[in-house]
N, C-alpha and C. Protein backbone atom coordinates (compact mmCIF):
# COMPACT_ATOMS: atom_id res chain seq x y z
N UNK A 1 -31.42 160.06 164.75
CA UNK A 1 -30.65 160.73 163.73
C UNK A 1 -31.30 160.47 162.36
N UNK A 2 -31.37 161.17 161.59
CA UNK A 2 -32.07 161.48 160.15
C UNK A 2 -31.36 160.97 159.07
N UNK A 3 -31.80 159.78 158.56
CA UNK A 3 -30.62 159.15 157.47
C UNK A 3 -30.67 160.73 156.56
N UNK A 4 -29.28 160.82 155.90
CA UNK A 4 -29.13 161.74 154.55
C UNK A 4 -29.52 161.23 153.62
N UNK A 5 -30.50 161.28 152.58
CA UNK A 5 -30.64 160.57 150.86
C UNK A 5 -29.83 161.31 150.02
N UNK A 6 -28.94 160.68 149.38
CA UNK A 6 -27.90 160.94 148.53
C UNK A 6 -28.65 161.40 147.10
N UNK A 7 -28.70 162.19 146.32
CA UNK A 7 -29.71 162.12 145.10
C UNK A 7 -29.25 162.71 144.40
N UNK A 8 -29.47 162.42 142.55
CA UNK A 8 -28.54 162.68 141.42
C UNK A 8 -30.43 163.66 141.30
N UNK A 9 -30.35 164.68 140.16
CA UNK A 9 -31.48 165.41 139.52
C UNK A 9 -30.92 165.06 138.17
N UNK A 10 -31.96 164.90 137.30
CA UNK A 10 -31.95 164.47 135.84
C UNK A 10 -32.66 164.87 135.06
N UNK A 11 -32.65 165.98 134.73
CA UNK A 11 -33.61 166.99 133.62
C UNK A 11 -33.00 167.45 131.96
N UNK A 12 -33.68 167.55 131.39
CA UNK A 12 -32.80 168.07 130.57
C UNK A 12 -33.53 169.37 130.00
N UNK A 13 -34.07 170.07 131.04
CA UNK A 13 -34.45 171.42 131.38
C UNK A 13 -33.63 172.09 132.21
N UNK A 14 -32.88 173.15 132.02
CA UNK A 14 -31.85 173.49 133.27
C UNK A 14 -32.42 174.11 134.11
N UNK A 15 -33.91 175.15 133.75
CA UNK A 15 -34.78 175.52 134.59
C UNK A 15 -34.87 174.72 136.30
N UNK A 16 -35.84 173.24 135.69
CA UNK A 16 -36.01 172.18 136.59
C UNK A 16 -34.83 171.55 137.47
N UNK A 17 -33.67 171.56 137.17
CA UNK A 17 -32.80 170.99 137.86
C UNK A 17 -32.00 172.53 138.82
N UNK A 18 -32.43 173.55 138.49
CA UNK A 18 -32.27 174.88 139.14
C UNK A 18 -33.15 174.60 140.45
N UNK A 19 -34.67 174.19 140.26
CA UNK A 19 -35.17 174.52 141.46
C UNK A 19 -34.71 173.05 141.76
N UNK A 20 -34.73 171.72 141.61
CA UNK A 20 -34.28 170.73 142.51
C UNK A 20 -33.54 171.31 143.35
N UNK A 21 -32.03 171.57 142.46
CA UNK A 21 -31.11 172.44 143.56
C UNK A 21 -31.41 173.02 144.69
N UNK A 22 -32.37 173.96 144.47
CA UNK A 22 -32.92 175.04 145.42
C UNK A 22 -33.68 174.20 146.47
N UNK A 23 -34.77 173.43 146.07
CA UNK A 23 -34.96 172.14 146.95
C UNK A 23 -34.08 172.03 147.69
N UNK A 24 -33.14 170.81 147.35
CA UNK A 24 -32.37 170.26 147.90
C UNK A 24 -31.72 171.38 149.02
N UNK A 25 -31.00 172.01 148.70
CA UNK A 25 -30.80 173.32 149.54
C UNK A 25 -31.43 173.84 150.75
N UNK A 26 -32.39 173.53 150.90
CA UNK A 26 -33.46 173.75 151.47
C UNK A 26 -33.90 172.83 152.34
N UNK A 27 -33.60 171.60 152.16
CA UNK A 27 -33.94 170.30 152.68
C UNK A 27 -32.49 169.63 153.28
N UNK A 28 -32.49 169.50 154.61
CA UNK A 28 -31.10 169.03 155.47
C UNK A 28 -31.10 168.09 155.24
N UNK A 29 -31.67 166.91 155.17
CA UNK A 29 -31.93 165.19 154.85
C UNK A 29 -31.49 165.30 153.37
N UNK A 30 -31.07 166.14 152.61
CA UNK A 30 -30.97 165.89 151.29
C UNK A 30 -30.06 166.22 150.61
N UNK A 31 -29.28 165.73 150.11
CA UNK A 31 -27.35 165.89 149.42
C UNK A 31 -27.97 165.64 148.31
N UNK A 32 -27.20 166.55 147.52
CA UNK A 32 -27.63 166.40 145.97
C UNK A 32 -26.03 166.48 145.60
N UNK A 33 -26.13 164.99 145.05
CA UNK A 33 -24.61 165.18 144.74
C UNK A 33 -24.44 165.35 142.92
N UNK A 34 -24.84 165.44 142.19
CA UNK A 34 -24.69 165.92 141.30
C UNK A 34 -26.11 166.27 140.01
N UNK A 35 -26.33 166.67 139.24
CA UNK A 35 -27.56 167.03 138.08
C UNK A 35 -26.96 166.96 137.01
N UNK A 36 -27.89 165.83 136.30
CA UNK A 36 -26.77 165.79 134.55
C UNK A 36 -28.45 166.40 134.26
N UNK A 37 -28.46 167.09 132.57
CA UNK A 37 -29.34 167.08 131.46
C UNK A 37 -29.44 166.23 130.84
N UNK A 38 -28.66 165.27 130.95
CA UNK A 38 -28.96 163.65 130.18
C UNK A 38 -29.00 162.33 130.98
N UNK A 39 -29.94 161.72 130.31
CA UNK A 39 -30.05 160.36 131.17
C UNK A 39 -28.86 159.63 131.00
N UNK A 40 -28.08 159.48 129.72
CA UNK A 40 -26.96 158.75 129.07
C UNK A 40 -25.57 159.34 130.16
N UNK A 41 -25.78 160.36 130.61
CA UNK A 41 -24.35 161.07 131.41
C UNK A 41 -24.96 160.17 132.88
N UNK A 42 -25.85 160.51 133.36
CA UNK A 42 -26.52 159.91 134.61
C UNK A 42 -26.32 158.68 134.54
N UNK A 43 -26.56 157.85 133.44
CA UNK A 43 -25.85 156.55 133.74
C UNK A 43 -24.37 156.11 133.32
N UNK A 44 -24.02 156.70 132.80
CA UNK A 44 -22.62 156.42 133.11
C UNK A 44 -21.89 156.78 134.65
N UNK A 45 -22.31 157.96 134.91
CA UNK A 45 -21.88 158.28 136.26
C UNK A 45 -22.44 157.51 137.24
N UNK A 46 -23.79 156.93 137.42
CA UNK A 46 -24.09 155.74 138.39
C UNK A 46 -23.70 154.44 138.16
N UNK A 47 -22.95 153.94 136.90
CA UNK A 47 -22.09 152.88 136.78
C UNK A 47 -20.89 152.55 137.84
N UNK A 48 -21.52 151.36 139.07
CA UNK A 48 -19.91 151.75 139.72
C UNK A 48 -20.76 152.31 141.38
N UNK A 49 -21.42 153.17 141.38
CA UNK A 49 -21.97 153.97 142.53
C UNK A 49 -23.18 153.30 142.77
N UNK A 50 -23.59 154.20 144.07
CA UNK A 50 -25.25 153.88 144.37
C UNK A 50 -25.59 156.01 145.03
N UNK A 51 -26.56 155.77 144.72
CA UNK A 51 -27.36 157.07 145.06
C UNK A 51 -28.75 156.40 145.79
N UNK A 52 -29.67 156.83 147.08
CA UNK A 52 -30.71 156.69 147.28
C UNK A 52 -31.92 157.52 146.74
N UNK A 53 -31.60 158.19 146.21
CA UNK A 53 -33.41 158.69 145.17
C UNK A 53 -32.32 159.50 144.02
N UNK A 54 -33.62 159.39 143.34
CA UNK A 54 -33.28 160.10 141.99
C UNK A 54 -34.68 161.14 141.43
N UNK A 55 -34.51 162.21 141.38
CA UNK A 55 -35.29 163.34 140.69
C UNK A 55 -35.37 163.17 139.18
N UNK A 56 -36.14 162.33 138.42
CA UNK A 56 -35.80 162.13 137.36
C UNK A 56 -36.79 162.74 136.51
N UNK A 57 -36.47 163.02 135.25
CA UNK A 57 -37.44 163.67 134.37
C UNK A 57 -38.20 162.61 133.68
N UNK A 58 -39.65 162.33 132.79
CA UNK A 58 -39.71 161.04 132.20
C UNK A 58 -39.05 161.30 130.88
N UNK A 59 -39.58 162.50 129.98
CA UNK A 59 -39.21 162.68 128.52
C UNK A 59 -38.14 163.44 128.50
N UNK A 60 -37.00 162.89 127.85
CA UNK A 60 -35.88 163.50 127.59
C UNK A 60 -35.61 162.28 126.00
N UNK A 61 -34.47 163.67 125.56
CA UNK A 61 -34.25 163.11 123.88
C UNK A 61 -32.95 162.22 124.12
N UNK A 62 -32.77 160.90 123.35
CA UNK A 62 -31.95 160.05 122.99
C UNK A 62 -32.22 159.05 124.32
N UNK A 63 -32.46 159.37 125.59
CA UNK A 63 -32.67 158.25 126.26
C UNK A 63 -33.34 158.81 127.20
N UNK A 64 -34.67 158.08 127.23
CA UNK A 64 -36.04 158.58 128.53
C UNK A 64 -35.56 158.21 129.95
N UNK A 65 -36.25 159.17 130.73
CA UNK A 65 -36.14 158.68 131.97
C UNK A 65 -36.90 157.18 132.60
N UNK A 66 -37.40 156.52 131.68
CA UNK A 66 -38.11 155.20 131.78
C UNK A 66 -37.26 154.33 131.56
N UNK A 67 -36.42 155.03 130.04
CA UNK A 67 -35.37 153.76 129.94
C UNK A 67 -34.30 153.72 131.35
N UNK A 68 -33.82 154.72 131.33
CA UNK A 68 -33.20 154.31 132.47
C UNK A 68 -33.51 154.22 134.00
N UNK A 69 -34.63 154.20 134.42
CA UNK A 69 -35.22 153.57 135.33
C UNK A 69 -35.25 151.59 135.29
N UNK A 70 -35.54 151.14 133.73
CA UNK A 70 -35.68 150.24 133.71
C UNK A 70 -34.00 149.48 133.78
N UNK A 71 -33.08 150.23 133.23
CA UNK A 71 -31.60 149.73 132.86
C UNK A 71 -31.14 149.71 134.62
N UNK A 72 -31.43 150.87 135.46
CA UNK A 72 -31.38 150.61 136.31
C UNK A 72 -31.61 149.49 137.13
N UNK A 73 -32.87 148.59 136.95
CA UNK A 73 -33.62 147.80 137.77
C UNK A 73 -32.82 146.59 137.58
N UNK A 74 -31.91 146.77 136.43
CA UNK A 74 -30.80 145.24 136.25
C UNK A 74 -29.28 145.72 136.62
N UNK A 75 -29.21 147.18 136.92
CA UNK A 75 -27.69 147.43 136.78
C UNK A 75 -27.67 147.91 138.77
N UNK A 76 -28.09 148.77 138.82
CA UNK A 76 -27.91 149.41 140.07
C UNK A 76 -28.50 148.45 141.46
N UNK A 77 -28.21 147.74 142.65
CA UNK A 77 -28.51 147.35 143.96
C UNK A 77 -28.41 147.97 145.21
N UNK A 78 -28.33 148.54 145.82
CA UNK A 78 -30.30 148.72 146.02
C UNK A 78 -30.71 149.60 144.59
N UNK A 79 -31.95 149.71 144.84
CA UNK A 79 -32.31 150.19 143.51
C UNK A 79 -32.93 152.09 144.13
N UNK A 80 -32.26 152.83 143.55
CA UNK A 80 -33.16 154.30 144.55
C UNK A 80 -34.44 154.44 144.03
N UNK A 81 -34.74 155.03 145.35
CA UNK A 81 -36.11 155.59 145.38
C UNK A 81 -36.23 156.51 144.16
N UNK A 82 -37.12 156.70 143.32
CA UNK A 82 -37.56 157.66 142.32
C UNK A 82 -38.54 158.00 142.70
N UNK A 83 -38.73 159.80 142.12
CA UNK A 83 -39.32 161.07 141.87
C UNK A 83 -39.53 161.30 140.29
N UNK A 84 -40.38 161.13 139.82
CA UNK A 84 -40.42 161.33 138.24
C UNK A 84 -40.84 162.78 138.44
N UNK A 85 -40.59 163.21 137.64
CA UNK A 85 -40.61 164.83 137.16
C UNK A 85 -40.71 164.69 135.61
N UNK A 86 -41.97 166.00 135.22
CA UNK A 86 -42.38 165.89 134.14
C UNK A 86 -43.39 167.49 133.90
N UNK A 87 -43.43 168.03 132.73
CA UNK A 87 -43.98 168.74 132.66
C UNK A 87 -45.40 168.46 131.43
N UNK A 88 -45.56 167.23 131.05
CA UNK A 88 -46.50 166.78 130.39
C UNK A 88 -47.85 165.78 131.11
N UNK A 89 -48.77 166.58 130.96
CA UNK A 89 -49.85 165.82 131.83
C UNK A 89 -50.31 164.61 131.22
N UNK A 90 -49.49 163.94 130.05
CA UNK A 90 -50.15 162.61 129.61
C UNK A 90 -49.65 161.59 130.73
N UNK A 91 -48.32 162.18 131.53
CA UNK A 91 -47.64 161.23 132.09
C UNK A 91 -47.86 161.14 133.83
N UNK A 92 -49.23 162.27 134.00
CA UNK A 92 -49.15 162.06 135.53
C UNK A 92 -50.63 161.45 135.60
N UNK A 93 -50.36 160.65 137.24
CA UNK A 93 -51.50 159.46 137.47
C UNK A 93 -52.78 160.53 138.17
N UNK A 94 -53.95 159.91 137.82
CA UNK A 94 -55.21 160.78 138.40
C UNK A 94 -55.51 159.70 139.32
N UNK A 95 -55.44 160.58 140.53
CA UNK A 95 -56.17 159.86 141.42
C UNK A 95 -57.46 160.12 142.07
């Protein structure tokens, strides 16, 4: 049997969190239980919860998806799997 990953999307492009959706949709292993445009709404709403991955954006205004990756790493147990999402190539790795 196929564990389900529970997963929040975090863009603050509504474009990008359109196709997560559509993703997710698409993908049976994958519950998308909710998409904020802000990292600050995303963590308040994972205050309390656990989610196993997160679709996260890195640059967003008033609070990055780094910061709260890192606020995460002291607040949330287990800690989810992350997906960074980004539309700036300073922030993706060359391999």
């Amino acid at each position: 049997m196929t564990k389900i990953l529970r997963c929040l999307a975090i863009d603050d492009e509504p474009l990008v969190l359109k196709l997560v959706e559509t993703f997710a949709a698409q993908t049976p292993f994958v519950e998308l239980i909710s998409t904020f445009e802000s990292a600050i709404d995303a963590m308040r709403f994972l205050q309390g919860r656990s989610v196993d991955l997160l679709f996260l954006d890195i640059n967003m205004p008033q609070f990055s998806g780094m910061e709260l990756a890192r606020w995460m790493q002291h607040q949330t147990q287990p800690l989810p799997k992350i997906i960074f999402t980004t539309a700036y190539n300073q922030y993706v790795i060359e391999v």
